[in-house]
N, C-alpha and C. Protein backbone atom coordinates (compact mmCIF):
# COMPACT_ATOMS: atom_id res chain seq x y z
N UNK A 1 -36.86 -31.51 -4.74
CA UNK A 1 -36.57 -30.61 -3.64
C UNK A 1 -36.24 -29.24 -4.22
N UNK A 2 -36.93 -28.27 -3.73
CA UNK A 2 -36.90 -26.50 -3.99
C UNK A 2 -35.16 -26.71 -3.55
N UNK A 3 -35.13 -25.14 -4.01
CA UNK A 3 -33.72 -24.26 -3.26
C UNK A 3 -34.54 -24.21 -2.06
N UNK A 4 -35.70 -23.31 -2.04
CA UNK A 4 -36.62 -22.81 -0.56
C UNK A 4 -36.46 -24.05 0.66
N UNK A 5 -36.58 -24.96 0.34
CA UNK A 5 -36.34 -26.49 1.09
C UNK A 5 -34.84 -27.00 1.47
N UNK A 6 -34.06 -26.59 0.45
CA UNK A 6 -32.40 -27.04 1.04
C UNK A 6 -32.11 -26.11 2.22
N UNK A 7 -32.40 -24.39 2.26
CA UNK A 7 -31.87 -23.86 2.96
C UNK A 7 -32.73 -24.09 4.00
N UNK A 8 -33.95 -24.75 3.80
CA UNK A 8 -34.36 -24.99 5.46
C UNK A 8 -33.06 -25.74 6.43
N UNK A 9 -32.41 -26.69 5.87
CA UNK A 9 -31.99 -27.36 6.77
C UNK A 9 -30.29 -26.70 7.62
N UNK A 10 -30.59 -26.79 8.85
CA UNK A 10 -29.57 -26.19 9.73
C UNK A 10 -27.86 -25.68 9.21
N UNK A 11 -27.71 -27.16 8.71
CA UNK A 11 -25.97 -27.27 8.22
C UNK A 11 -25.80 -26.27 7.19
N UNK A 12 -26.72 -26.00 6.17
CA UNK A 12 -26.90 -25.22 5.40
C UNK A 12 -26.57 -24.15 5.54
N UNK A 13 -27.30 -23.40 6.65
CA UNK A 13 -27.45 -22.04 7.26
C UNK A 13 -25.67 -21.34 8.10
N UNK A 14 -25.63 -22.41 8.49
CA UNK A 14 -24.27 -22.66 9.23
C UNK A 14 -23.37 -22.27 8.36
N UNK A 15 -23.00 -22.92 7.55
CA UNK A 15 -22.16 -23.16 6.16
C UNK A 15 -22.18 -21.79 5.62
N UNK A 16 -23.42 -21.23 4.91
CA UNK A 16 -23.46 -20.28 4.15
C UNK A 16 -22.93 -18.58 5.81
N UNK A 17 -23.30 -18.97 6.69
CA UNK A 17 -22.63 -18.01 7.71
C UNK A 17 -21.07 -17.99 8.01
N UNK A 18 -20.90 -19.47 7.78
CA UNK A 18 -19.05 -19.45 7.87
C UNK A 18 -18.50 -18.81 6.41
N UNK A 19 -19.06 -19.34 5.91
CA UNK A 19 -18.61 -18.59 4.27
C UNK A 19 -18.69 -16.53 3.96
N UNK A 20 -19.94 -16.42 4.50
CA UNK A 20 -19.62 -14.82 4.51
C UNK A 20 -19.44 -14.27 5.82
N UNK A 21 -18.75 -14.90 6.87
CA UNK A 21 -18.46 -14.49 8.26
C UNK A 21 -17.22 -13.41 8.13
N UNK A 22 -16.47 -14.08 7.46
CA UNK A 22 -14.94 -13.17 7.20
C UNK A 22 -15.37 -11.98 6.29
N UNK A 23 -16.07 -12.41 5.50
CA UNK A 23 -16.59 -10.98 4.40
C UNK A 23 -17.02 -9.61 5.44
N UNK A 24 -17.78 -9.95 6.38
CA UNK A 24 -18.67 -9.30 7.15
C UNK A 24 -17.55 -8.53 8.26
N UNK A 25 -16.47 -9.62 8.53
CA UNK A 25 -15.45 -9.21 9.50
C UNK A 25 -14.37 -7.59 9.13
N UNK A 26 -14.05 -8.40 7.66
CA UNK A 26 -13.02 -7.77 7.23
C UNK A 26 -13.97 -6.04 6.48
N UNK A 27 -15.49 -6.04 6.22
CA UNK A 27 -16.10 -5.19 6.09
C UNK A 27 -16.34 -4.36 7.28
N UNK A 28 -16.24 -5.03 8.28
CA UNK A 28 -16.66 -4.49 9.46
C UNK A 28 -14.90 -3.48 10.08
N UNK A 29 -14.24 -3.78 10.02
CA UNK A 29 -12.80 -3.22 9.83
C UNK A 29 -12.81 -2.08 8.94
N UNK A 30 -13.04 -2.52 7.47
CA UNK A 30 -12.41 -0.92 7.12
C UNK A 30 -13.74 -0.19 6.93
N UNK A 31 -14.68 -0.18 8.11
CA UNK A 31 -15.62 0.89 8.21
C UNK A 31 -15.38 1.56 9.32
N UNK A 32 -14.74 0.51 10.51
CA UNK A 32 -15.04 1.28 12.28
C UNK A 32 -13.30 1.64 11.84
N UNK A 33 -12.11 1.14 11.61
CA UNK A 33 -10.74 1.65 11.64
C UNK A 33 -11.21 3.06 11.28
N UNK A 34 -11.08 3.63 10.24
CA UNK A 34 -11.22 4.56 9.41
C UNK A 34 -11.86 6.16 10.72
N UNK A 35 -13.18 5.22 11.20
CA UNK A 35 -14.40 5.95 11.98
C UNK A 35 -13.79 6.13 13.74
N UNK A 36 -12.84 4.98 14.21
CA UNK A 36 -12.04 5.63 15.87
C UNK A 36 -11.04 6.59 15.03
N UNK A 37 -10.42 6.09 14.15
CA UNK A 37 -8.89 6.96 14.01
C UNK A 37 -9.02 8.32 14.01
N UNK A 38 -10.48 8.49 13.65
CA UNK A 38 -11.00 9.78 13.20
C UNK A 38 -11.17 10.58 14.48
N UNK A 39 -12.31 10.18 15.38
CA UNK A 39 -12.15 10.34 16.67
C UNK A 39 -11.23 10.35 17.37
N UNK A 40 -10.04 9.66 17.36
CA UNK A 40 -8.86 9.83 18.19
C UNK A 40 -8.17 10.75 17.87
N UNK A 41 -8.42 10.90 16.86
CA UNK A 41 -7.20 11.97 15.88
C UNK A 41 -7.83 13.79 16.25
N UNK A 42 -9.02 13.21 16.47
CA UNK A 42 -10.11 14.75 16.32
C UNK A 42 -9.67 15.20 18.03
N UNK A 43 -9.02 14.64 18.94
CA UNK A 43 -8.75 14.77 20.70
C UNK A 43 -7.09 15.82 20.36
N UNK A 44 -6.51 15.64 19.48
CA UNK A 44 -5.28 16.45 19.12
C UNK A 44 -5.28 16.94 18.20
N UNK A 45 -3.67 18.09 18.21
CA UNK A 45 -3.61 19.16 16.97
C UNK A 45 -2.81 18.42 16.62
N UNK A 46 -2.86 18.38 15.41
CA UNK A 46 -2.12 17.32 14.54
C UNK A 46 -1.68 18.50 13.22
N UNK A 47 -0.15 18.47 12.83
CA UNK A 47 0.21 19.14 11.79
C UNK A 47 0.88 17.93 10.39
N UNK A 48 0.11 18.55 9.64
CA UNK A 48 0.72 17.32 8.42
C UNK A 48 2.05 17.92 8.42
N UNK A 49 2.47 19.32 8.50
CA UNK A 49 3.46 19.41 7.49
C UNK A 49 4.66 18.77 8.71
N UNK A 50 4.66 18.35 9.78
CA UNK A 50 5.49 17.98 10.48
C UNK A 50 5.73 18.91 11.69
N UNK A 51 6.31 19.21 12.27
CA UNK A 51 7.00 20.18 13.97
C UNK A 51 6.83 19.21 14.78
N UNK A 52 6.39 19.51 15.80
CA UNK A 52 7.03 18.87 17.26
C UNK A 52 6.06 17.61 17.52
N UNK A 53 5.34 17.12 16.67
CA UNK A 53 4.19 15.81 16.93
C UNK A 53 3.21 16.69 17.23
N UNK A 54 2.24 15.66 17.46
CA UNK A 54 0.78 15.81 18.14
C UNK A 54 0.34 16.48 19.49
N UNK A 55 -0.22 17.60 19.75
CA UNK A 55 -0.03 17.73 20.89
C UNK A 55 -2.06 18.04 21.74
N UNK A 56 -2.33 17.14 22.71
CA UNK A 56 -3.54 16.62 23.27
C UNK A 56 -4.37 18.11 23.56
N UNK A 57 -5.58 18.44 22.73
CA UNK A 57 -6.15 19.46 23.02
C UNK A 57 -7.14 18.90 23.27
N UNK A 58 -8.06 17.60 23.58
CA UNK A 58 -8.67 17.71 24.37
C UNK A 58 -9.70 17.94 23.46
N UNK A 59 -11.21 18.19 24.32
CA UNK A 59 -12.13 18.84 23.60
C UNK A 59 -12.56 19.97 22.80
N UNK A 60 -11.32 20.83 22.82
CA UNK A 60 -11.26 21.77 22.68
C UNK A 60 -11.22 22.35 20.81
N UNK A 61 -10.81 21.17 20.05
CA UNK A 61 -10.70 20.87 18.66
C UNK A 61 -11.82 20.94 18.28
């Protein structure tokens, strides 16, 4: 029996998807976190050095 022939069979396929499911999850996280925060962050004026917080400008940024 090939490798080409084991992965025909179903359980196989299954298996090797539960195994890199979490890989895919936890990849999928620190690409979109990173990519809203950005967008949310881009709706206000935001000062690093600190004052009065964040304040909502809207589209206007």
């Amino acid at each position: 029996m090939s490798a080409f022939d084991r992965l025909k069979d179903p359980s196989d396929k299954a298996l090797a998807f539960m195994l890199l499911a979490p890989a895919f999850i936890l990849l999928a996280l620190i690409v979109v976190y990173p990519i809203g925060r950005l967008i949310w962050n881009s709706f206000f004026d935001l000062r690093l050095s600190g004052g009065s917080g964040a304040q909502f400008v809207g589209i206007e940024n």
